[in-house]
C-alpha atoms as a PDB file:
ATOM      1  CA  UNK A   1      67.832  70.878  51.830  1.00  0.00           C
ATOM      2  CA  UNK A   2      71.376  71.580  50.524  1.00  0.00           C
ATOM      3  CA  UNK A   3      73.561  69.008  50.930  1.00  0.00           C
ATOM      4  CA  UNK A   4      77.327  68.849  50.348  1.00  0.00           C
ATOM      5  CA  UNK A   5      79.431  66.528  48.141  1.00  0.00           C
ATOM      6  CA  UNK A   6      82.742  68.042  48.867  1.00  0.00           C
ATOM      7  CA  UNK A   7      85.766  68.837  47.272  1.00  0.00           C
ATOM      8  CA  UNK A   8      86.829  66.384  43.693  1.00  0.00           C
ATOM      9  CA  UNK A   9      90.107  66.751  42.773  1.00  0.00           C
ATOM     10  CA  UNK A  10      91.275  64.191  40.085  1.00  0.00           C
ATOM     11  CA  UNK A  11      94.535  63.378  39.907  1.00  0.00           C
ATOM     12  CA  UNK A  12      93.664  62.162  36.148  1.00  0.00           C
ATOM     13  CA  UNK A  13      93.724  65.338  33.247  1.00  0.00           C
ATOM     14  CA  UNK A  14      91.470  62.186  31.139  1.00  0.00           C
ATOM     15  CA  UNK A  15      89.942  60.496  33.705  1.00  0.00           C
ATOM     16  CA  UNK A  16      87.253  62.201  35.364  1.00  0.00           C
ATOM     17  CA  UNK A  17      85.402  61.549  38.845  1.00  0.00           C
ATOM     18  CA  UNK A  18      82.045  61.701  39.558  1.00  0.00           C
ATOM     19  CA  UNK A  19      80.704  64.293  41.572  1.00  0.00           C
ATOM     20  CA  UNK A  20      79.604  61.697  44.014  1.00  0.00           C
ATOM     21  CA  UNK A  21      82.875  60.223  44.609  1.00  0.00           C
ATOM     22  CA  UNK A  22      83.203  61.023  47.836  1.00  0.00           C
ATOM     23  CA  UNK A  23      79.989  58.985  48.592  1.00  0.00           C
ATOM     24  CA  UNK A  24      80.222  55.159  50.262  1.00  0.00           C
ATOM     25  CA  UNK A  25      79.024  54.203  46.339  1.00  0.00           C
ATOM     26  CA  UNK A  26      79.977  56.781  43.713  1.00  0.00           C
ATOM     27  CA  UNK A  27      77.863  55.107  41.354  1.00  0.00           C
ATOM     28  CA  UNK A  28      74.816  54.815  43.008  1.00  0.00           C
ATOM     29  CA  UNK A  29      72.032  57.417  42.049  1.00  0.00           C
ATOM     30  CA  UNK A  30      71.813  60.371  43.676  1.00  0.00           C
ATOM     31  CA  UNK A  31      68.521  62.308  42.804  1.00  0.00           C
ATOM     32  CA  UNK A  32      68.806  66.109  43.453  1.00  0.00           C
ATOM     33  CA  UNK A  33      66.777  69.230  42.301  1.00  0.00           C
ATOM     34  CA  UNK A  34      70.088  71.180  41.873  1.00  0.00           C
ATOM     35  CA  UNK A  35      73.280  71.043  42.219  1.00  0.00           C
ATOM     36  CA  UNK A  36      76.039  73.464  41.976  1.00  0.00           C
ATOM     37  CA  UNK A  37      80.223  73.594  40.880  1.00  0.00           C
ATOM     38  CA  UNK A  38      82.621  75.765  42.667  1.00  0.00           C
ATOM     39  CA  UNK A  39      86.329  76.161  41.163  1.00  0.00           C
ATOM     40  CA  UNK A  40      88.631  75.518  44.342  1.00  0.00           C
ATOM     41  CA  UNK A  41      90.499  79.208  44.828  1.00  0.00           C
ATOM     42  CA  UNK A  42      93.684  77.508  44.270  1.00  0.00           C
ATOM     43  CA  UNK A  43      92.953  75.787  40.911  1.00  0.00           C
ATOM     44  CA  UNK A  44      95.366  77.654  37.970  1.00  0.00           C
ATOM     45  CA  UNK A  45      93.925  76.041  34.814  1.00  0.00           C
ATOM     46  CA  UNK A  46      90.177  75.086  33.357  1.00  0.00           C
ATOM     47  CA  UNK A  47      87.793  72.581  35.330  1.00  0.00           C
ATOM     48  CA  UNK A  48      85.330  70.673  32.911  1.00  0.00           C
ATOM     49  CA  UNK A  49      81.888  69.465  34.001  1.00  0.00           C
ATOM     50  CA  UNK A  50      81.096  66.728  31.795  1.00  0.00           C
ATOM     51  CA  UNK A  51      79.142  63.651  30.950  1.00  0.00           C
ATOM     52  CA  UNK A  52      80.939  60.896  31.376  1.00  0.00           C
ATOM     53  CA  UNK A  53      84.400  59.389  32.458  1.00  0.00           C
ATOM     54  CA  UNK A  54      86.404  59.517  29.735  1.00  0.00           C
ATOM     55  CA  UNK A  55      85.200  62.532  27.814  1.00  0.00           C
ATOM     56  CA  UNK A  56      86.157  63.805  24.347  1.00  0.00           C
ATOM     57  CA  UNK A  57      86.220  67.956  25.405  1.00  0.00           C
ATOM     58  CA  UNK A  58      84.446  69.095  22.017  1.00  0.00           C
ATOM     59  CA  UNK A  59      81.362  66.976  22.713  1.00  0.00           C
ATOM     60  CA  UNK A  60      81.048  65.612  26.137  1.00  0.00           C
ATOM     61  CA  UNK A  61      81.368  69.065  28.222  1.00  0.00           C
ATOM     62  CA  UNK A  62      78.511  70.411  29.923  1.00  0.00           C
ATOM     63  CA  UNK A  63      80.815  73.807  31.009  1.00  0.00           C
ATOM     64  CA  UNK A  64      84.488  74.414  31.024  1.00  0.00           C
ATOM     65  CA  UNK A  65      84.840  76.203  34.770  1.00  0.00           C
ATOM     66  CA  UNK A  66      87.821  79.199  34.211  1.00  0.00           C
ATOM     67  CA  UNK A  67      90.544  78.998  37.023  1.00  0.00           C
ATOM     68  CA  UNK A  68      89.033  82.045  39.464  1.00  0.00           C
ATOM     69  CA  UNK A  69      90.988  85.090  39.146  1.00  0.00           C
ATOM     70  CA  UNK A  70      92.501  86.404  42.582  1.00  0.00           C
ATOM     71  CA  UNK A  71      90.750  86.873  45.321  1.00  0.00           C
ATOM     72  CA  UNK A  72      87.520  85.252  44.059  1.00  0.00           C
ATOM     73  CA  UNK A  73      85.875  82.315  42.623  1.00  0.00           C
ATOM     74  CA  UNK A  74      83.280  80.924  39.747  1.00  0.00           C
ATOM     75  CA  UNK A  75      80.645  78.466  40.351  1.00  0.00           C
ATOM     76  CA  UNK A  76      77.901  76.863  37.736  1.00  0.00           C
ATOM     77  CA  UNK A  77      74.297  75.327  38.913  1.00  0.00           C
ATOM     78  CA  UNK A  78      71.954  73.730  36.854  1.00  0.00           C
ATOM     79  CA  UNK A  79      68.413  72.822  37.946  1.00  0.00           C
ATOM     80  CA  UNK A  80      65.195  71.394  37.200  1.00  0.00           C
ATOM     81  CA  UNK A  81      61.982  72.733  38.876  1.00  0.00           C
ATOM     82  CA  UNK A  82      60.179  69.887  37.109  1.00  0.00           C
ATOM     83  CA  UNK A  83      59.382  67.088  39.494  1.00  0.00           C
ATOM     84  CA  UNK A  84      60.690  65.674  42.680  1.00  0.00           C
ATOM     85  CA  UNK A  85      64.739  65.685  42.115  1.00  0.00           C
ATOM     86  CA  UNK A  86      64.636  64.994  38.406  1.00  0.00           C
ATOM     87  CA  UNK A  87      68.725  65.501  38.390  1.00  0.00           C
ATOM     88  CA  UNK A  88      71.679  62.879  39.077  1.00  0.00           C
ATOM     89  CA  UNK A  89      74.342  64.091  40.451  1.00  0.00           C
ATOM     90  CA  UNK A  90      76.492  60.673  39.644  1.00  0.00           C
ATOM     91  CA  UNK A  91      75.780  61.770  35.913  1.00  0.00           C
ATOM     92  CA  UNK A  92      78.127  64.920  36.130  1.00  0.00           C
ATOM     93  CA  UNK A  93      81.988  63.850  36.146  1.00  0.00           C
ATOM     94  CA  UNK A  94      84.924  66.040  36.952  1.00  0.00           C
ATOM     95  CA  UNK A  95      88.286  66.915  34.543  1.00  0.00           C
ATOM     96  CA  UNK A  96      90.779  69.356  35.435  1.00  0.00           C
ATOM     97  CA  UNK A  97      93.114  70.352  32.755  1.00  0.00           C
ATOM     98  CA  UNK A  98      95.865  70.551  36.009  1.00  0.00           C
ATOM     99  CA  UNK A  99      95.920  67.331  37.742  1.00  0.00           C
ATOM    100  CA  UNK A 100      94.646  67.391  41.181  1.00  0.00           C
ATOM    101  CA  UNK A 101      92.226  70.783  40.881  1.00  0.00           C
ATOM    102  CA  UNK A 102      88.781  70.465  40.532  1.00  0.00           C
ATOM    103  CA  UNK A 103      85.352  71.716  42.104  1.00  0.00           C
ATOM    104  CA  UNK A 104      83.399  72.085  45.301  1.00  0.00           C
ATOM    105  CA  UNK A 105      80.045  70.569  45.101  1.00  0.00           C
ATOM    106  CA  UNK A 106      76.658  71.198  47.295  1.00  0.00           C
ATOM    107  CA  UNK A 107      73.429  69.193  45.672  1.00  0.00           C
ATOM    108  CA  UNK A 108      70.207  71.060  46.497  1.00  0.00           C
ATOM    109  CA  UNK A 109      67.516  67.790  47.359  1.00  0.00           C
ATOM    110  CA  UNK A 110      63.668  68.158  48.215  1.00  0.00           C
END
């Protein structure tokens, strides 16, 4: 069943959120078998997908989302058909390179 996470828009360009910040605990686990990233059709610069908080961009980034180009958008999923919800969403954080853009989310759970 999908499942949506909502919009993350960090006001931070080197603080990221989690992609379960709009949940009651951002931190908690949240097991999924997929889960995808849409660039907001507003965003002007790059959205990064990475591994943690405070990431260093030539190590730590899983994809660098482009801003979409008029008219449309760009969106990245990653799954795992292994298992019951092998995936975290809370391990996926959000940076902009323009504060306050980001991604919407929807986490695919079985």
């Amino acid at each position: 069943m999908q499942h949506a996470l909502g919009q993350i828009t960090p006001s931070s360009t080197v603080t990221a959120l989690r992609a379960t910040n709009n949940e009651t605990t951002p931190s908690k686990q949240y097991p999924c078998q997929a889960i995808q990233f849409q660039v907001l059709e507003t965003n002007t610069g790059i959205v990064y997908i990475c591994d943690r908080q405070t990431p260093t961009l030539t190590q730590h980034v899983h994809i660098a989302l482009p801003a979409p180009a008029a008219g449309s958008t760009f969106a990245w999923s990653v799954g795992n058909p292994a298992g019951a919800n092998p995936l975290n969403a809370a391990d996926y954080w959000i940076l902009p390179a323009v504060a306050n853009e980001g991604v919407r989310i929807t986490a695919v759970r079985t």
